[in-house]
PDB file of N, CA and C in Angstrom:
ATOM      1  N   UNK A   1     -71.298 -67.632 -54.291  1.00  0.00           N
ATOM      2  CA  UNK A   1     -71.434 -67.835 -52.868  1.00  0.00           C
ATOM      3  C   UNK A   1     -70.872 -66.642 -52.091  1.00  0.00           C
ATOM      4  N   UNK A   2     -69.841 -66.046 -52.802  1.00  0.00           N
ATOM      5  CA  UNK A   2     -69.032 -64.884 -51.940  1.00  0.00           C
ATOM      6  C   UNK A   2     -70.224 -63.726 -52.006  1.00  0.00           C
ATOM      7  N   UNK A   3     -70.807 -63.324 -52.947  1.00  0.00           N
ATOM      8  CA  UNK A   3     -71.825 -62.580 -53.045  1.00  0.00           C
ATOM      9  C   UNK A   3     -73.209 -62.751 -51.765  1.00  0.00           C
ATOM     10  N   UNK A   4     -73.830 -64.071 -51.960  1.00  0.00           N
ATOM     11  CA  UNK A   4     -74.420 -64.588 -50.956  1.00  0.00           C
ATOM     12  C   UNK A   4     -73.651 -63.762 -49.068  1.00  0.00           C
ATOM     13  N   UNK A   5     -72.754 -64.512 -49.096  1.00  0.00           N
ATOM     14  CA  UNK A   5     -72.173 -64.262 -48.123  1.00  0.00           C
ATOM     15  C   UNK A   5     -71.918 -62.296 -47.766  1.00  0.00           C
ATOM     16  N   UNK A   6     -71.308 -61.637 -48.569  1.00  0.00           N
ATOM     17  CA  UNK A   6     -71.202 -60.145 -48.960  1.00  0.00           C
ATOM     18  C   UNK A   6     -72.761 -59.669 -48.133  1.00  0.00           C
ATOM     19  N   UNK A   7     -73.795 -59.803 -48.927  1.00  0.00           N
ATOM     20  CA  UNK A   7     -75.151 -59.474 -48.800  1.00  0.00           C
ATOM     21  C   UNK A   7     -75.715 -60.080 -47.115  1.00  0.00           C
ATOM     22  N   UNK A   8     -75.635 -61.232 -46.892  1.00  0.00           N
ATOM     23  CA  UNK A   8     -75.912 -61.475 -45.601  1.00  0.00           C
ATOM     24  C   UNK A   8     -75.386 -60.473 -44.878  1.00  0.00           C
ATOM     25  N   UNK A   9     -74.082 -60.297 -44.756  1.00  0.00           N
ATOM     26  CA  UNK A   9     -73.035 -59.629 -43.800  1.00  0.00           C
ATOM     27  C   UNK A   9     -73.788 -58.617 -43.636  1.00  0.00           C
ATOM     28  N   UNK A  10     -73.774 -57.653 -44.513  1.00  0.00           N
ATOM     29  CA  UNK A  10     -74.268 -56.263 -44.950  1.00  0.00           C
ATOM     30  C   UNK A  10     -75.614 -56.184 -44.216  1.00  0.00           C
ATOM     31  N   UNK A  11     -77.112 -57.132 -44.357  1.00  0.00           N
ATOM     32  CA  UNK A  11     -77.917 -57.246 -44.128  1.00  0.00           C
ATOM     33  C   UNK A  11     -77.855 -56.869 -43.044  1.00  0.00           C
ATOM     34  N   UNK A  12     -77.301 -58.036 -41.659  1.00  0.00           N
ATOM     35  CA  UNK A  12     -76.993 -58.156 -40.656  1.00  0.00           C
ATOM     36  C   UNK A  12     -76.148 -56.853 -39.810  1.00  0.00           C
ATOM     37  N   UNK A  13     -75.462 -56.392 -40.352  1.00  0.00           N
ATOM     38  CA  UNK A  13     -75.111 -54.879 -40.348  1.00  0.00           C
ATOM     39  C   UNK A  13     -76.114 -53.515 -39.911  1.00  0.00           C
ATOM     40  N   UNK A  14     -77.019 -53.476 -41.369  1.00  0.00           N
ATOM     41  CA  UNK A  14     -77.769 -52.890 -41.401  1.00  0.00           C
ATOM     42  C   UNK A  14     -78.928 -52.930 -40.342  1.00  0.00           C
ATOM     43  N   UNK A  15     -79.018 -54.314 -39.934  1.00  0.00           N
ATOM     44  CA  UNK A  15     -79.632 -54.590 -39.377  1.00  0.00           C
ATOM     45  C   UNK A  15     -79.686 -54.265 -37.486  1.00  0.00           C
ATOM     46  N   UNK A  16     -78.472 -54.483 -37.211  1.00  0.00           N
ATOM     47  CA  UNK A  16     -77.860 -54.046 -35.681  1.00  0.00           C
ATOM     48  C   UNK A  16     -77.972 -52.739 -35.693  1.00  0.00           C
ATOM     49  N   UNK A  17     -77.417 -51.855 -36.696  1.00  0.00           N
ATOM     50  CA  UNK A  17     -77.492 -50.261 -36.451  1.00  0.00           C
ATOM     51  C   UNK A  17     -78.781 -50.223 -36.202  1.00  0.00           C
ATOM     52  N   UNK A  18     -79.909 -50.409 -36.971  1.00  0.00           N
ATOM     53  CA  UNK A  18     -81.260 -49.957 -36.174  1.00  0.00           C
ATOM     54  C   UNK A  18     -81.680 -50.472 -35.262  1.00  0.00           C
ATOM     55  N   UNK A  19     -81.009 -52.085 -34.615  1.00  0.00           N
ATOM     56  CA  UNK A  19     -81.342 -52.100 -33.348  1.00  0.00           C
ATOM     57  C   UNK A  19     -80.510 -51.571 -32.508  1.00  0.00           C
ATOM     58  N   UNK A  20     -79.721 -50.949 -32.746  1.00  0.00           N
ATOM     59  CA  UNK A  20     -78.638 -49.789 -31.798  1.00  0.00           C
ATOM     60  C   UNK A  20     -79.707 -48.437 -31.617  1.00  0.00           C
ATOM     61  N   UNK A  21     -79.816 -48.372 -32.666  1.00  0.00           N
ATOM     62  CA  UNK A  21     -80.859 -47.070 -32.268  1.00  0.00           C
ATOM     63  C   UNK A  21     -82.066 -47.153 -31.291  1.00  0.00           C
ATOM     64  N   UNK A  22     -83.099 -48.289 -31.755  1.00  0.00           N
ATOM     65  CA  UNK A  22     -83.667 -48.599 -30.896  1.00  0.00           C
ATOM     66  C   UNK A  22     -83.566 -49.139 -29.498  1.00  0.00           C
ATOM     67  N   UNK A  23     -82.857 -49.664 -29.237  1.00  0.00           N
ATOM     68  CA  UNK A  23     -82.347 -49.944 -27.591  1.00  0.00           C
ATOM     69  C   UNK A  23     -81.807 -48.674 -27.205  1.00  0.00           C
ATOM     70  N   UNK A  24     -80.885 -48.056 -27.683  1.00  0.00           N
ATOM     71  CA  UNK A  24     -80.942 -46.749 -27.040  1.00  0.00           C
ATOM     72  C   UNK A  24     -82.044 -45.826 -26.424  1.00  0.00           C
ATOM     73  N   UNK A  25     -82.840 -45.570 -27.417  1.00  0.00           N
ATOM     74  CA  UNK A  25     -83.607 -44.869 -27.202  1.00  0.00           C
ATOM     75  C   UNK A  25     -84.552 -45.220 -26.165  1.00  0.00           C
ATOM     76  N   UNK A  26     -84.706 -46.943 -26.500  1.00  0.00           N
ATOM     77  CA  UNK A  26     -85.955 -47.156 -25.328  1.00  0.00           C
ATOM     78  C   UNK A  26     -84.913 -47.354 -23.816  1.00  0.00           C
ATOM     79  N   UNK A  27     -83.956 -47.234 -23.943  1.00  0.00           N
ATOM     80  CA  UNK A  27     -82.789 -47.446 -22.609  1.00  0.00           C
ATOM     81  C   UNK A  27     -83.300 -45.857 -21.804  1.00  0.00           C
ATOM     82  N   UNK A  28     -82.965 -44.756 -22.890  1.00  0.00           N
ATOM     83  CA  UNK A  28     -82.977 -43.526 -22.416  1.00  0.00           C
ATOM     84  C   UNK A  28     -84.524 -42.962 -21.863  1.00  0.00           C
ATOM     85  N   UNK A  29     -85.438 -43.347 -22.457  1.00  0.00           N
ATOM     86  CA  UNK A  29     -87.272 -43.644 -22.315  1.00  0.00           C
ATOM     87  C   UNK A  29     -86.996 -44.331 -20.837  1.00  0.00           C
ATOM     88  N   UNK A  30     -86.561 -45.238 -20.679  1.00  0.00           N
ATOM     89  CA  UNK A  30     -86.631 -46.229 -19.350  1.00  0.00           C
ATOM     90  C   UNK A  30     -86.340 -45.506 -18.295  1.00  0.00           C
ATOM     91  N   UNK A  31     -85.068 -44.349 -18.302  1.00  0.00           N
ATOM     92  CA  UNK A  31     -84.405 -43.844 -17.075  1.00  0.00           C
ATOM     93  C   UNK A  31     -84.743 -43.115 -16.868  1.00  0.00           C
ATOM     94  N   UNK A  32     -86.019 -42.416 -17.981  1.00  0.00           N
ATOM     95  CA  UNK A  32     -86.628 -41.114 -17.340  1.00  0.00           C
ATOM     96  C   UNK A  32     -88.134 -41.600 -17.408  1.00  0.00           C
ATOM     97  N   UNK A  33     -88.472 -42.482 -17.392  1.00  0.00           N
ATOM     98  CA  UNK A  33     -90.350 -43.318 -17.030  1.00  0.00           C
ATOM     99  C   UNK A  33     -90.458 -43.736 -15.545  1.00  0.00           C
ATOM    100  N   UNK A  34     -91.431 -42.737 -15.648  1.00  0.00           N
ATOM    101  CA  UNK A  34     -91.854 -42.871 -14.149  1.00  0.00           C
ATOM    102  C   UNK A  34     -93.275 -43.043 -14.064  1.00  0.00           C
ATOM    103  N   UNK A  35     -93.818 -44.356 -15.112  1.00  0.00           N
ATOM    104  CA  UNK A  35     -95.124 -45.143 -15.136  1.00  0.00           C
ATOM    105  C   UNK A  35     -94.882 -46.246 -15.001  1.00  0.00           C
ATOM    106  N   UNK A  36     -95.191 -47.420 -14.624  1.00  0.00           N
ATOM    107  CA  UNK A  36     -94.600 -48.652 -14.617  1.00  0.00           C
ATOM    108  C   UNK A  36     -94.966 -49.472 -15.717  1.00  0.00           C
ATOM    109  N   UNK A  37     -96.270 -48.825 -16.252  1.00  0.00           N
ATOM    110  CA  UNK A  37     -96.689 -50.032 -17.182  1.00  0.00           C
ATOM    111  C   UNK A  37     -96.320 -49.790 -18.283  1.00  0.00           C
ATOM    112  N   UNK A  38     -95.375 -47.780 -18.693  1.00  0.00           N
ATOM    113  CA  UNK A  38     -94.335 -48.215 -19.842  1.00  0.00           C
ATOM    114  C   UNK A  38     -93.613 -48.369 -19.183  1.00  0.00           C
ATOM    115  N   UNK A  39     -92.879 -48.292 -18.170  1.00  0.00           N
ATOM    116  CA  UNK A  39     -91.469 -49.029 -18.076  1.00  0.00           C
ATOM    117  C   UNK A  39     -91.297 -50.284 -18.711  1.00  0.00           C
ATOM    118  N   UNK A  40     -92.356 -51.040 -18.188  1.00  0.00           N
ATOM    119  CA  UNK A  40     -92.859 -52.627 -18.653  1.00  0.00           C
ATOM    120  C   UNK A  40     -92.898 -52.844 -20.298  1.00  0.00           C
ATOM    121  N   UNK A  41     -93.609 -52.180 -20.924  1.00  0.00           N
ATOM    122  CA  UNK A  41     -93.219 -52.099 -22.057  1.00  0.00           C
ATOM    123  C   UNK A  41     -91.923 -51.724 -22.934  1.00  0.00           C
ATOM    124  N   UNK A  42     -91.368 -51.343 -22.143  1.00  0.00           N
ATOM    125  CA  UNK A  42     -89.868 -50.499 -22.749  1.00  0.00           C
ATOM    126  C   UNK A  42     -89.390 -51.543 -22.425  1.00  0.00           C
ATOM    127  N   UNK A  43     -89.339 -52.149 -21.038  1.00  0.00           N
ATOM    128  CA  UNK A  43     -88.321 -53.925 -21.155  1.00  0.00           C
ATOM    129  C   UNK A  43     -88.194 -54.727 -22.285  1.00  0.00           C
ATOM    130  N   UNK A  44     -90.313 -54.757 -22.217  1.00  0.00           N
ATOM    131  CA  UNK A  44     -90.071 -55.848 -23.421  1.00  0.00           C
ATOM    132  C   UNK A  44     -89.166 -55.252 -24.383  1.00  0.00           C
ATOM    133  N   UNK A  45     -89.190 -53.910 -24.919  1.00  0.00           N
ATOM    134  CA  UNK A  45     -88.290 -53.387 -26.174  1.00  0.00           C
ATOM    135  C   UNK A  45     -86.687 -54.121 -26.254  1.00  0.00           C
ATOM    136  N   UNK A  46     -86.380 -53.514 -24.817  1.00  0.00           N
ATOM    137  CA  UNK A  46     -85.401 -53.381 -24.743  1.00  0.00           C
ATOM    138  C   UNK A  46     -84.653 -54.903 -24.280  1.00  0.00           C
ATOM    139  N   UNK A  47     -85.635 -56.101 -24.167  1.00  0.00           N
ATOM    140  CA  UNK A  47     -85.130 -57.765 -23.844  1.00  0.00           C
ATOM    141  C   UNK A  47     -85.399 -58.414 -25.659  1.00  0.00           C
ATOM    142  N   UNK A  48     -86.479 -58.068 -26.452  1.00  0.00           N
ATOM    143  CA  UNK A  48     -86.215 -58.322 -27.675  1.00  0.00           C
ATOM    144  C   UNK A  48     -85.134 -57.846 -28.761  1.00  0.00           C
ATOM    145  N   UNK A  49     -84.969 -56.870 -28.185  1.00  0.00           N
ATOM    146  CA  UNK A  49     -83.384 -55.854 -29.196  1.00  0.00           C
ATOM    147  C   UNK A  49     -82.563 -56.958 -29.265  1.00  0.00           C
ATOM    148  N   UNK A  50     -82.054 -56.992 -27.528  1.00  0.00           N
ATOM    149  CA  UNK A  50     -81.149 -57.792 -27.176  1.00  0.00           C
ATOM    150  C   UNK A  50     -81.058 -59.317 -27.972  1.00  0.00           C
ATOM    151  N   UNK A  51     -82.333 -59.794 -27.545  1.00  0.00           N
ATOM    152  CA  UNK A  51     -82.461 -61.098 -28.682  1.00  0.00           C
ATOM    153  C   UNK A  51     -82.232 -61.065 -29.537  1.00  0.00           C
ATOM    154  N   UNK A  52     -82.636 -60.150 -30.711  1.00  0.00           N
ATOM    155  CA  UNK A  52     -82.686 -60.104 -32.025  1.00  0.00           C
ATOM    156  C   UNK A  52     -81.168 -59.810 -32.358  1.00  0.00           C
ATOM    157  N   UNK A  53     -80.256 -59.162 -31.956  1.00  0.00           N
ATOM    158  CA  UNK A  53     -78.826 -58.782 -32.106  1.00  0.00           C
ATOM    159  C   UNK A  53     -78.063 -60.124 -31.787  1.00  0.00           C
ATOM    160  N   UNK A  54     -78.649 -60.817 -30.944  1.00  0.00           N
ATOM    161  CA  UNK A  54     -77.870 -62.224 -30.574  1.00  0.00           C
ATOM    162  C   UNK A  54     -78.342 -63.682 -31.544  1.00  0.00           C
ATOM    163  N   UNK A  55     -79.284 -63.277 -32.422  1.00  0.00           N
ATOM    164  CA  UNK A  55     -80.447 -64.036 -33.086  1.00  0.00           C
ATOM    165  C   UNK A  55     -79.715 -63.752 -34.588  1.00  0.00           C
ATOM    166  N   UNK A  56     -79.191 -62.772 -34.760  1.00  0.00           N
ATOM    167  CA  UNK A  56     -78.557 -61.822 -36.286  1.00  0.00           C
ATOM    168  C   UNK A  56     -77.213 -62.058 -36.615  1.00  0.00           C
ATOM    169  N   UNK A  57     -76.387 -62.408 -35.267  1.00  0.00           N
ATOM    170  CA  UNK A  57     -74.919 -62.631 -35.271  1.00  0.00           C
ATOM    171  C   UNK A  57     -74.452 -63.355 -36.110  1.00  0.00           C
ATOM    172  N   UNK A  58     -74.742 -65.097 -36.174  1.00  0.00           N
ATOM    173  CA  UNK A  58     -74.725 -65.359 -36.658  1.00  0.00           C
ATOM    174  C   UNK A  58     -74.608 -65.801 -38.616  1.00  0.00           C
ATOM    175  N   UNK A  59     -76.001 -64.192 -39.046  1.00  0.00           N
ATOM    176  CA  UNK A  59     -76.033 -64.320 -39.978  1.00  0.00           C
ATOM    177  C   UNK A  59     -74.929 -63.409 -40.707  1.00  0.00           C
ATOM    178  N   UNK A  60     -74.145 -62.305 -39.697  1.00  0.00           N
ATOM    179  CA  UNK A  60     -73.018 -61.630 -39.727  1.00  0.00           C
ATOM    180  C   UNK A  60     -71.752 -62.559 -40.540  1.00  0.00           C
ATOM    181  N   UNK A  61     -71.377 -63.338 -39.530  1.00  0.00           N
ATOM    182  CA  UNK A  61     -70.735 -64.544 -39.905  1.00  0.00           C
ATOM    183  C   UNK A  61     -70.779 -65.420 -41.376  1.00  0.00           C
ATOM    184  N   UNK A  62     -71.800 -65.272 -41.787  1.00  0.00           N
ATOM    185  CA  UNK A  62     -72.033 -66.016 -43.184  1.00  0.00           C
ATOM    186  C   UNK A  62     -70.861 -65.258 -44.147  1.00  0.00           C
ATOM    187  N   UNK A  63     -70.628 -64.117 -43.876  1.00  0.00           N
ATOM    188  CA  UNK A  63     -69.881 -63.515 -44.514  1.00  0.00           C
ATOM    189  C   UNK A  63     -68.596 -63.763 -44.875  1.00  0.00           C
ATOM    190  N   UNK A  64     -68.033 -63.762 -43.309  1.00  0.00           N
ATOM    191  CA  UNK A  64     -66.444 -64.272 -43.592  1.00  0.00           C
ATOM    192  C   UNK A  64     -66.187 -66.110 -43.937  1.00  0.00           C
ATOM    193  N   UNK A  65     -67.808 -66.812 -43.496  1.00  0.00           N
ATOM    194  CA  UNK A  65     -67.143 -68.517 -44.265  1.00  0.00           C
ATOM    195  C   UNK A  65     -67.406 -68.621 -45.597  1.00  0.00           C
ATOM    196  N   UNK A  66     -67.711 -67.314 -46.556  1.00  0.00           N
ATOM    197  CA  UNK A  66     -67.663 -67.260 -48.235  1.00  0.00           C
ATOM    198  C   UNK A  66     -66.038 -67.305 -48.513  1.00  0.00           C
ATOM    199  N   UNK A  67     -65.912 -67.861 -49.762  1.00  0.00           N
ATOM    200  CA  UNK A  67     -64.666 -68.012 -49.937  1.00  0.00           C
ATOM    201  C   UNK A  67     -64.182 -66.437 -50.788  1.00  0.00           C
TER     202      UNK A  67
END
């Protein structure tokens, strides 16, 4: 189970750094777009990141309730 738990963590890890990258980038895309209909698209990017990092937390956590 500690293994289980180890591997989630890690997953979830791995997982935020590339949505760190990606929200950045589409953050930095956003402040210099001066089209609206990518701006619009860069939201969506940048309102699913957000989800998905708050959606992942959780599976972070699996980690430390392994014994």
């Amino acid at each position: 189970m500690n293994a289980l738990g180890q591997t989630a963590s890690l997953i979830a890890h791995d997982l935020n750094n590339d949505l760190t990258g990606i929200l950045g980038r589409a953050q930095l895309a956003l402040g210099q777009s001066k089209d609206d209909k990518i701006a619009r698209h860069l939201k969506i990017i940048e309102q699913t990141t957000h989800r998905s990092r708050t959606n992942g937390a959780p599976i972070a956590g699996i980690g430390a309730l392994a014994p």
